[in-house]
PDB file of N, CA and C in Angstrom:
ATOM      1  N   UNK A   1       0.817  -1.186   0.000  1.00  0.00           N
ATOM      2  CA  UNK A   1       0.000   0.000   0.000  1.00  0.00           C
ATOM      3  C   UNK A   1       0.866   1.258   0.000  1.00  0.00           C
ATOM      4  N   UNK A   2       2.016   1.301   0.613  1.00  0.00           N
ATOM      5  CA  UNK A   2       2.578   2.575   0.746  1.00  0.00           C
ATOM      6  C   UNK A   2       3.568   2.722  -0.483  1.00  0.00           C
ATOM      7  N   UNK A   3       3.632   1.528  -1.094  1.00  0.00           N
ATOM      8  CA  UNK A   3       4.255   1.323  -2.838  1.00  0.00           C
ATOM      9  C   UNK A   3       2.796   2.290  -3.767  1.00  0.00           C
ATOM     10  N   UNK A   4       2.269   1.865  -3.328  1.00  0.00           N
ATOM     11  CA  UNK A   4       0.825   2.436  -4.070  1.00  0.00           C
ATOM     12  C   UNK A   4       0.679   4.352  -4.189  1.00  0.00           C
ATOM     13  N   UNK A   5       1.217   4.660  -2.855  1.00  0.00           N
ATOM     14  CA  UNK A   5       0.781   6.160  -2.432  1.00  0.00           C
ATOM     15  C   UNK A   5       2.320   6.978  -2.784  1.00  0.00           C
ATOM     16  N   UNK A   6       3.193   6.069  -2.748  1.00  0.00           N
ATOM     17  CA  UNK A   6       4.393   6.599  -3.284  1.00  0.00           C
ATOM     18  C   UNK A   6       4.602   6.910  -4.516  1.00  0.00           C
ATOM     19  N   UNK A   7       4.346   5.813  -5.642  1.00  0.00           N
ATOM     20  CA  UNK A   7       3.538   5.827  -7.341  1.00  0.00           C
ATOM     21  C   UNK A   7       2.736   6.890  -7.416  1.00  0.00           C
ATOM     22  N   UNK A   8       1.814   6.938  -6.440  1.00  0.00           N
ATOM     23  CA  UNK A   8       1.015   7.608  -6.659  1.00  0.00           C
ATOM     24  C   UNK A   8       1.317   9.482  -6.701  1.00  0.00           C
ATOM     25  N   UNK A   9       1.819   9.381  -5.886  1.00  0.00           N
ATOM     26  CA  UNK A   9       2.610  10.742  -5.774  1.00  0.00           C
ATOM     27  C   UNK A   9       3.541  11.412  -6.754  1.00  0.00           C
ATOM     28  N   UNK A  10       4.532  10.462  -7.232  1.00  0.00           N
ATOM     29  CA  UNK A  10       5.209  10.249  -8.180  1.00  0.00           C
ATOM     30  C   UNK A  10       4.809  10.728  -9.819  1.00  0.00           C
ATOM     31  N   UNK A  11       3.403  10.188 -10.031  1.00  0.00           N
ATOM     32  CA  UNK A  11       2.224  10.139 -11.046  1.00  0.00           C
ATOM     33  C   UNK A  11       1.939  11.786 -11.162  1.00  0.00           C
ATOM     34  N   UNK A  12       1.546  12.200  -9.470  1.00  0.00           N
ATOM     35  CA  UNK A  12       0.891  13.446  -9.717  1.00  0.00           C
ATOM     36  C   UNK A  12       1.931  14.919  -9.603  1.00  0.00           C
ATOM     37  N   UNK A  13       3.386  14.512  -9.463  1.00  0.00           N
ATOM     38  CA  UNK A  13       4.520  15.452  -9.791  1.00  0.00           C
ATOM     39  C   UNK A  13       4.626  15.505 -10.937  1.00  0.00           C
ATOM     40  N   UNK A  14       4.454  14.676 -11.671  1.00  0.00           N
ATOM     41  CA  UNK A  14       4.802  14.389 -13.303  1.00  0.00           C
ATOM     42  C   UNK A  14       3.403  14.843 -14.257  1.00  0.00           C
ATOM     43  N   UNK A  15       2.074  14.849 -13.753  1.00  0.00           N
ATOM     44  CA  UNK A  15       0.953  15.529 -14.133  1.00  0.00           C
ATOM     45  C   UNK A  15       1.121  17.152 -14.385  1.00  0.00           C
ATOM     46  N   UNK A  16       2.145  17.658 -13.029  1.00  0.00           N
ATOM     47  CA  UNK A  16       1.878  18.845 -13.052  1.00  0.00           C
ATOM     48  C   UNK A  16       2.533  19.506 -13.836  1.00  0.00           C
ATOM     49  N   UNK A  17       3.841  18.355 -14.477  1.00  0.00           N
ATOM     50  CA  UNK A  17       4.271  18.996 -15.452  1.00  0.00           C
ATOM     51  C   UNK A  17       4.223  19.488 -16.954  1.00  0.00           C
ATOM     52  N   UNK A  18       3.000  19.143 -17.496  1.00  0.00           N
ATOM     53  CA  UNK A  18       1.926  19.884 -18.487  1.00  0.00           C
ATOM     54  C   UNK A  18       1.463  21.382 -18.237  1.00  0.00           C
ATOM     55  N   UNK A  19       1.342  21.646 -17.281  1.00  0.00           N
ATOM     56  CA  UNK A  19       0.443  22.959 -16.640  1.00  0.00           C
ATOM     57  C   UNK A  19       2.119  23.900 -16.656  1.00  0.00           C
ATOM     58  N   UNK A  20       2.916  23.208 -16.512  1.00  0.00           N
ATOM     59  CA  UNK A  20       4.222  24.606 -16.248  1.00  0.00           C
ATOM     60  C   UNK A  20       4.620  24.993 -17.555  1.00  0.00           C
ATOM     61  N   UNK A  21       4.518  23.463 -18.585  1.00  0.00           N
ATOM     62  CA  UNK A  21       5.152  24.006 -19.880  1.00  0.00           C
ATOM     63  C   UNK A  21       3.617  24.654 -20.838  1.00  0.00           C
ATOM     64  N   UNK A  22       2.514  24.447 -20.550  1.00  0.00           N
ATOM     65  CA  UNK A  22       1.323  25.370 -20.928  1.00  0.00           C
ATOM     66  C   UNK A  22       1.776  26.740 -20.350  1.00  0.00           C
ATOM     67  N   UNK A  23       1.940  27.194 -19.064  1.00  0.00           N
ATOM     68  CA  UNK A  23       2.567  28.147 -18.856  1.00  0.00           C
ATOM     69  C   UNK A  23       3.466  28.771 -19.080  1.00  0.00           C
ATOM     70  N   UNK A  24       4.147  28.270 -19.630  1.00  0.00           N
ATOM     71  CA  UNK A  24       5.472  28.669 -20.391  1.00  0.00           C
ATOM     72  C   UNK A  24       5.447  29.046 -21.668  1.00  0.00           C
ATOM     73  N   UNK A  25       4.570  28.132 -22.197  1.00  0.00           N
ATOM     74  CA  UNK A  25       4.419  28.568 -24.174  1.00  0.00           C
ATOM     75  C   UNK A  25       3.163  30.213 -23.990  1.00  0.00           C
ATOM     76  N   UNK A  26       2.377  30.052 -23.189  1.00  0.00           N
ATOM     77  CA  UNK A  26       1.826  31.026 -22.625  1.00  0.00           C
ATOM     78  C   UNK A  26       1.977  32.562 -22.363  1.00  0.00           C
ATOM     79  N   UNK A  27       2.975  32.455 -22.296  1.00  0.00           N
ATOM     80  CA  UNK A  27       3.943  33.729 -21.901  1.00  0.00           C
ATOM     81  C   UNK A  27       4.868  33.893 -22.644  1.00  0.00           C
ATOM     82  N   UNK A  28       5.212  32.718 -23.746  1.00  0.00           N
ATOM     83  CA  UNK A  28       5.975  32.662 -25.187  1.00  0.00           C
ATOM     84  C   UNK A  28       5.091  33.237 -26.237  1.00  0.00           C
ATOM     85  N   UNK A  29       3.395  33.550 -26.159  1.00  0.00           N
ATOM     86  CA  UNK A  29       2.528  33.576 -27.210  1.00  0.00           C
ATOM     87  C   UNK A  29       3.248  34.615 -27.619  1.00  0.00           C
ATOM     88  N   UNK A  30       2.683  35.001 -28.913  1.00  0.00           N
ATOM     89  CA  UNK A  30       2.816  36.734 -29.528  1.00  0.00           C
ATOM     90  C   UNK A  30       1.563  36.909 -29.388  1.00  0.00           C
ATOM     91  N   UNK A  31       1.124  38.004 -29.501  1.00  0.00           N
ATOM     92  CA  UNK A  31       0.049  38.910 -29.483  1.00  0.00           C
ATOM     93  C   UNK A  31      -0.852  37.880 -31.028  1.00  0.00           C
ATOM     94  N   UNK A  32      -0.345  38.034 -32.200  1.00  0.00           N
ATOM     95  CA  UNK A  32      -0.920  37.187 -33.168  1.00  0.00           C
ATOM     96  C   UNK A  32      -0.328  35.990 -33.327  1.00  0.00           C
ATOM     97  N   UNK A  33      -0.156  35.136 -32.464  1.00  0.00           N
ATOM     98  CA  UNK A  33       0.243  33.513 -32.423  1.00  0.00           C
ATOM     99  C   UNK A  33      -1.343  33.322 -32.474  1.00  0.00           C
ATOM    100  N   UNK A  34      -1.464  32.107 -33.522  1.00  0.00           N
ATOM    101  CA  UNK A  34      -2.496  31.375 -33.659  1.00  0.00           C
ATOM    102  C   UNK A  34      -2.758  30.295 -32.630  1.00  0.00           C
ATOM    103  N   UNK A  35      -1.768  29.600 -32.241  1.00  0.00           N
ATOM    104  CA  UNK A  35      -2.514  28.694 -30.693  1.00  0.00           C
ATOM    105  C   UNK A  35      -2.586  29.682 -29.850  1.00  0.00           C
ATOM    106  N   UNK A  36      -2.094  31.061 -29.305  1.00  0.00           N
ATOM    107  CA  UNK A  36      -2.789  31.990 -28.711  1.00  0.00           C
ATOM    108  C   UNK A  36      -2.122  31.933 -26.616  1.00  0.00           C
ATOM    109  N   UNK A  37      -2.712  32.620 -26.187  1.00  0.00           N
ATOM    110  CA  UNK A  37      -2.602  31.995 -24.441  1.00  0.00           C
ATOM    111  C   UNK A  37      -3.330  31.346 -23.756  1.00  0.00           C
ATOM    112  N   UNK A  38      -4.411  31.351 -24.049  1.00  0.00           N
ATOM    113  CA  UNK A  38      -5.624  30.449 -23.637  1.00  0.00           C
ATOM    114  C   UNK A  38      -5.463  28.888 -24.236  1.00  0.00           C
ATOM    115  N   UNK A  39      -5.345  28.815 -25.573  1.00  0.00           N
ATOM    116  CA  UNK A  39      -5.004  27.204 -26.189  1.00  0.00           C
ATOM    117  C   UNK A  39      -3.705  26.472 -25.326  1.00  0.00           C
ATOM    118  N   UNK A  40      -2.696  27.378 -25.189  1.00  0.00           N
ATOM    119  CA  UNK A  40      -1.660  26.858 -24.475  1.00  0.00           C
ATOM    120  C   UNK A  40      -1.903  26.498 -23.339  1.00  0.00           C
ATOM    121  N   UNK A  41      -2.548  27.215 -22.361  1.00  0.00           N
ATOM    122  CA  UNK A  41      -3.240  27.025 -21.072  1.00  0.00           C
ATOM    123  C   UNK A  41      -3.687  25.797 -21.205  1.00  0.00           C
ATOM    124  N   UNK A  42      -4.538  25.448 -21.978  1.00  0.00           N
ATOM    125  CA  UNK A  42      -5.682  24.600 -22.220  1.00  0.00           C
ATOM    126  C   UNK A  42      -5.317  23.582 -22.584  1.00  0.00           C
ATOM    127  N   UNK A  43      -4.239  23.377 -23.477  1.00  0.00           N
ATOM    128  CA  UNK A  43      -3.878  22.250 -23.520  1.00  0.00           C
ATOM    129  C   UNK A  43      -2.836  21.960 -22.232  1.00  0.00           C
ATOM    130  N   UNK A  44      -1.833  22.648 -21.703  1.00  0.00           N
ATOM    131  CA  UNK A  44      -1.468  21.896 -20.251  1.00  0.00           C
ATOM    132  C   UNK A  44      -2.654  21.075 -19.658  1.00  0.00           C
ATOM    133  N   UNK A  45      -3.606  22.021 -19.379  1.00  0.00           N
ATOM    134  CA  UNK A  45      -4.251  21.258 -18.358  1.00  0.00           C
ATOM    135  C   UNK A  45      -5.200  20.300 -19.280  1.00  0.00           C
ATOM    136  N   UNK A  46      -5.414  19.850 -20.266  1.00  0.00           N
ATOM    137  CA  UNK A  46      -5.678  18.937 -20.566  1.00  0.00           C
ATOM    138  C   UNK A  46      -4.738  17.666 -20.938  1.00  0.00           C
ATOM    139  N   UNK A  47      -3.662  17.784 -21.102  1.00  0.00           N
ATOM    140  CA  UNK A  47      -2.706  16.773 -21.136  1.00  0.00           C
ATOM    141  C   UNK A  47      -2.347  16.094 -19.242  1.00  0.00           C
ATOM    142  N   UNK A  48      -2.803  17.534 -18.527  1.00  0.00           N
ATOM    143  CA  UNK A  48      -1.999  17.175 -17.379  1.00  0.00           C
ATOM    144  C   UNK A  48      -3.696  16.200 -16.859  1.00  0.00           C
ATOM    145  N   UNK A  49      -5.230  16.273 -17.260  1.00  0.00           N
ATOM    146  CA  UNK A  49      -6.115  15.642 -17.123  1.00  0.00           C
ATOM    147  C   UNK A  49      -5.673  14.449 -17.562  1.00  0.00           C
ATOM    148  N   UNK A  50      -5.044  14.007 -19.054  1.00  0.00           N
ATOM    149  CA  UNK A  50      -5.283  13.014 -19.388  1.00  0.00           C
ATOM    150  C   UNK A  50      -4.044  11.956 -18.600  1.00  0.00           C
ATOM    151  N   UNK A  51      -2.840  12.315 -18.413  1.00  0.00           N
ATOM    152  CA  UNK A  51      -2.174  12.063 -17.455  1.00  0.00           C
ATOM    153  C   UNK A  51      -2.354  11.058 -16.157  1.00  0.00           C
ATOM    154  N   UNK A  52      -3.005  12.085 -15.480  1.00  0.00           N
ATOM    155  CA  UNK A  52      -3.920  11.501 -14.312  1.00  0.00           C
ATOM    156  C   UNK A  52      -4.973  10.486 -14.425  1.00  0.00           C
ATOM    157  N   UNK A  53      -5.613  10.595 -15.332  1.00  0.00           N
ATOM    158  CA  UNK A  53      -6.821   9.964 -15.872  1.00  0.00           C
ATOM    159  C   UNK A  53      -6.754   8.321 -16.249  1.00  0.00           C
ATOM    160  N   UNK A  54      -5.047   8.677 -16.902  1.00  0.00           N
ATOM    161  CA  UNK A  54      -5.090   7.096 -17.755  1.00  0.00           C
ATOM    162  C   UNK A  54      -4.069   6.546 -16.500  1.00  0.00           C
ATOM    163  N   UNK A  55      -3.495   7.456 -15.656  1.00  0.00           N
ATOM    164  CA  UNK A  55      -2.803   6.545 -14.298  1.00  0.00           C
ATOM    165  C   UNK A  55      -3.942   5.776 -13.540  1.00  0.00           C
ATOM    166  N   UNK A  56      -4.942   6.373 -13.227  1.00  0.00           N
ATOM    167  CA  UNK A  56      -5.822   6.041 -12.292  1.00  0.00           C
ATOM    168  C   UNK A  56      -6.545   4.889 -12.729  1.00  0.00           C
ATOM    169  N   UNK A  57      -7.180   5.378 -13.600  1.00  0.00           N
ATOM    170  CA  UNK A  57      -7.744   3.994 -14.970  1.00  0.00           C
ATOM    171  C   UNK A  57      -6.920   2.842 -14.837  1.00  0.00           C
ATOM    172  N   UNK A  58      -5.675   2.495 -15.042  1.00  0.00           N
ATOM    173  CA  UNK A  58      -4.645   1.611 -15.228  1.00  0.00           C
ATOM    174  C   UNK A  58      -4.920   1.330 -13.566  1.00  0.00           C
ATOM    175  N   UNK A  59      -4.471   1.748 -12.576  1.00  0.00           N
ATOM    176  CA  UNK A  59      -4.544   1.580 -11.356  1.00  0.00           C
ATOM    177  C   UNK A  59      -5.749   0.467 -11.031  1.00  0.00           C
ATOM    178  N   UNK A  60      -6.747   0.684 -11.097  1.00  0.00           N
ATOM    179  CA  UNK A  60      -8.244   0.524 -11.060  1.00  0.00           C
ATOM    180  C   UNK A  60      -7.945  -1.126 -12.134  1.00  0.00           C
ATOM    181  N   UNK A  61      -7.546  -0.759 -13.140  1.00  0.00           N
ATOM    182  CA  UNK A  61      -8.136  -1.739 -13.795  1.00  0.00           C
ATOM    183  C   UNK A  61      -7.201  -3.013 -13.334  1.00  0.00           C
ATOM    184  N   UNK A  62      -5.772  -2.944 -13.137  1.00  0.00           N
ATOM    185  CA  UNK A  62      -4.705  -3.974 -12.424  1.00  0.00           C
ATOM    186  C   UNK A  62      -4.433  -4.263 -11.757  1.00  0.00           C
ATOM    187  N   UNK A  63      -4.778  -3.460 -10.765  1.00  0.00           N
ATOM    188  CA  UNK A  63      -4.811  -3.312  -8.673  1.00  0.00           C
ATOM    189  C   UNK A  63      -5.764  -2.637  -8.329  1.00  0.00           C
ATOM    190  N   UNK A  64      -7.072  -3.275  -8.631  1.00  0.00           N
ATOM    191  CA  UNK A  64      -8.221  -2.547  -7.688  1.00  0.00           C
ATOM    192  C   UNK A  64      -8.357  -2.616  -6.079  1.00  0.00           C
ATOM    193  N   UNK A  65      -7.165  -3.308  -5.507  1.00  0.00           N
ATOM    194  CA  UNK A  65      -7.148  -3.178  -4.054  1.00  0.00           C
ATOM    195  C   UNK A  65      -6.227  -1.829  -3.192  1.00  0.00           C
ATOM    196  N   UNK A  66      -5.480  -1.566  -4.232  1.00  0.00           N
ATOM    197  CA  UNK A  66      -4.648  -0.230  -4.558  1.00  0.00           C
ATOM    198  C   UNK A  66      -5.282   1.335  -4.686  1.00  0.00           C
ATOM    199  N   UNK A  67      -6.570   0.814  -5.099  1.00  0.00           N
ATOM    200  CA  UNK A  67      -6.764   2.035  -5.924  1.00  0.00           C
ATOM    201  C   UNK A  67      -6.997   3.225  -4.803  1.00  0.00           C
ATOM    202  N   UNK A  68      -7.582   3.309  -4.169  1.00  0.00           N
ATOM    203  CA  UNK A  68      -7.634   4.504  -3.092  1.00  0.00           C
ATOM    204  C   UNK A  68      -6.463   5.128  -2.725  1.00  0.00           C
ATOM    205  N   UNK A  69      -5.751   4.493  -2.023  1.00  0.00           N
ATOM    206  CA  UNK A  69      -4.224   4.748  -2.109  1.00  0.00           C
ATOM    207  C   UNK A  69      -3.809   5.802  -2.937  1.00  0.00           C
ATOM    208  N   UNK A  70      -3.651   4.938  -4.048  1.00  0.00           N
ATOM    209  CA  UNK A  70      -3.310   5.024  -5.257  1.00  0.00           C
ATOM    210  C   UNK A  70      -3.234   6.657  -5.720  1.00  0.00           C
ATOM    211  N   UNK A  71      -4.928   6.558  -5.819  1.00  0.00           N
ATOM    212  CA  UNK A  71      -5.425   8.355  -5.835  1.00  0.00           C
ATOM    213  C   UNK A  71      -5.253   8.851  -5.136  1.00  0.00           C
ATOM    214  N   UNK A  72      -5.292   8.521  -4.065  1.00  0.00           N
ATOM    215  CA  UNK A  72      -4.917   9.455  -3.298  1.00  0.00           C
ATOM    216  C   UNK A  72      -3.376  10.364  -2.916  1.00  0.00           C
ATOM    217  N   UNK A  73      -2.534   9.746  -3.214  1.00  0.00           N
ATOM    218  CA  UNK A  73      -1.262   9.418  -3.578  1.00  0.00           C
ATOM    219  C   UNK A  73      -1.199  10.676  -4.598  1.00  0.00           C
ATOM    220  N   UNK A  74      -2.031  10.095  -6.026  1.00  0.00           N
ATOM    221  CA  UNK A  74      -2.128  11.236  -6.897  1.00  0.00           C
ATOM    222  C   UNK A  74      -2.503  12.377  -6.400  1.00  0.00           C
ATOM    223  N   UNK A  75      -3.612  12.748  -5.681  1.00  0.00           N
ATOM    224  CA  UNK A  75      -4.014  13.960  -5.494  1.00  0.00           C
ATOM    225  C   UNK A  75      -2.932  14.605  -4.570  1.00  0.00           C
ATOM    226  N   UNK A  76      -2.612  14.068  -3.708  1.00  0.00           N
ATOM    227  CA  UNK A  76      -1.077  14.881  -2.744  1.00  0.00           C
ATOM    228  C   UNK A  76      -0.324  15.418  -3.240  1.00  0.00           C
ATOM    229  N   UNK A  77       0.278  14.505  -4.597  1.00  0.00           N
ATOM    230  CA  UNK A  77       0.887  14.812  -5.237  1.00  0.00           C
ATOM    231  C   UNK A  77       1.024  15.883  -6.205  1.00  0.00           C
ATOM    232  N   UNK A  78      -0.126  15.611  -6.703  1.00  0.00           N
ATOM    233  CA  UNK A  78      -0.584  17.222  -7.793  1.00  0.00           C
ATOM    234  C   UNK A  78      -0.820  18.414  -6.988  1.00  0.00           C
ATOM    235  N   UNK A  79      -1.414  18.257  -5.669  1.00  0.00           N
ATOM    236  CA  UNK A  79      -0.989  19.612  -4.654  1.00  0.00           C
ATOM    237  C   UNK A  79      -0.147  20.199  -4.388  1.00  0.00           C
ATOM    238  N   UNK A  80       0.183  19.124  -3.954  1.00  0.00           N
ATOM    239  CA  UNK A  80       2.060  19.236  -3.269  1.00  0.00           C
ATOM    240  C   UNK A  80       2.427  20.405  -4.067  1.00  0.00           C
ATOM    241  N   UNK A  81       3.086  20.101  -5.527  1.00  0.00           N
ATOM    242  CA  UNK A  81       3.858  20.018  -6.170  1.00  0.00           C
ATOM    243  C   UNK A  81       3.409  21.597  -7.010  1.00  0.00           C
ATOM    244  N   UNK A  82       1.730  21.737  -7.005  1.00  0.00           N
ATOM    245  CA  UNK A  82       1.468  23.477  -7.248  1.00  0.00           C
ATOM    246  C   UNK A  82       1.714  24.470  -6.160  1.00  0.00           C
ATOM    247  N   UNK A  83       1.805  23.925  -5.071  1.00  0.00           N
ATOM    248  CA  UNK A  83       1.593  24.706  -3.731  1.00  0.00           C
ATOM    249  C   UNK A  83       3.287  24.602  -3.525  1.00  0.00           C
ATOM    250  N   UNK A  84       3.972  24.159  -4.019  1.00  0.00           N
ATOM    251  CA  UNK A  84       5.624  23.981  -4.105  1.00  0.00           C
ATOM    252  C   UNK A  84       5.907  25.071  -5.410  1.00  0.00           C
ATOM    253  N   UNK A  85       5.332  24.707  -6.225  1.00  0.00           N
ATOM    254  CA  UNK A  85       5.892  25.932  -7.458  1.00  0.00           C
ATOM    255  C   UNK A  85       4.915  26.987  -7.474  1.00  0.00           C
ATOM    256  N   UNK A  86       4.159  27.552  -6.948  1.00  0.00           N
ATOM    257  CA  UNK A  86       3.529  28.462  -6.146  1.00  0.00           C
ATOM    258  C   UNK A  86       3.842  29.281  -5.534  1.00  0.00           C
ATOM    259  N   UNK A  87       4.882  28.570  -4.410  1.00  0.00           N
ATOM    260  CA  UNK A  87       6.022  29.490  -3.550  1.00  0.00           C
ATOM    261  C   UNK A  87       7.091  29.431  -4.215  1.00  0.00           C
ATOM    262  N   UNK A  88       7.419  28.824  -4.741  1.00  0.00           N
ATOM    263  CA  UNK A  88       8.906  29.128  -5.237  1.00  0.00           C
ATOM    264  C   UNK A  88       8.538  30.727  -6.506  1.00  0.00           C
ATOM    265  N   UNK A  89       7.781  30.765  -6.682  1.00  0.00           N
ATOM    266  CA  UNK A  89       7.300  31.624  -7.896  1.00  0.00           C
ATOM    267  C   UNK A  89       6.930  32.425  -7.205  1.00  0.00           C
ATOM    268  N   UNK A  90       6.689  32.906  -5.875  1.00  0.00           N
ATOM    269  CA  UNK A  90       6.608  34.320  -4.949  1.00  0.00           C
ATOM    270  C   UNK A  90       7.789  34.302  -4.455  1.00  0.00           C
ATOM    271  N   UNK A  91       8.116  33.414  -3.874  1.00  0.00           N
ATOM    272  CA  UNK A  91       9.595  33.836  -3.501  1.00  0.00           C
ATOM    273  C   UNK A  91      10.728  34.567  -4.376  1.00  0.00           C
ATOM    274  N   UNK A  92      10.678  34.358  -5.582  1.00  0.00           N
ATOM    275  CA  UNK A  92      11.832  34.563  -6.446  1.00  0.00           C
ATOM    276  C   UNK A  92      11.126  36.210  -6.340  1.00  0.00           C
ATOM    277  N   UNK A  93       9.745  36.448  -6.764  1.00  0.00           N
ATOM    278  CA  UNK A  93       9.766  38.297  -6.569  1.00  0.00           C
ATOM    279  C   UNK A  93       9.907  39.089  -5.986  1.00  0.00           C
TER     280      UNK A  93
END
């Protein structure tokens, strides 16, 4: 189980890393870039959905005795890890 919440954690550091490089092309847009700041946005956080989505799925479908854990694990993790680059991103101003 604590193999489970560790993965799991693991899963949701690596989710969040869609949302930084959406943020990044984001603030790369031009004014007339056709994917724009919003598409960039949008796709982070939809890559960083699908991410999560097909971990949990997989979880569920191969270790359904895991799975709570599991997510849960994920969700710490995807917190953690905004509320970590969050502060580091006030701190530096």
């Amino acid at each position: 189980m604590v193999g489970a919440v560790i993965i799991g954690i693991a899963l949701g550091v690596v989710s969040f890393l869609p949302l930084i490089l959406g943020m990044r092309l984001a603030r790369n847009a031009s004014p007339t870039s056709n994917f724009g700041h919003a598409g960039s946005l949008l796709l982070g956080v939809l890559l960083s959905v699908v991410i999560l989505g097909a971990g949990v799925i997989a979880c569920i479908a191969l270790f359904r005795a895991v799975a709570v854990p599991f997510t849960v694990g994920v969700a710490a993790g995807l917190i953690v890890s905004a509320a970590a680059f969050a502060i580091s991103k006030n701190a530096r101003k």
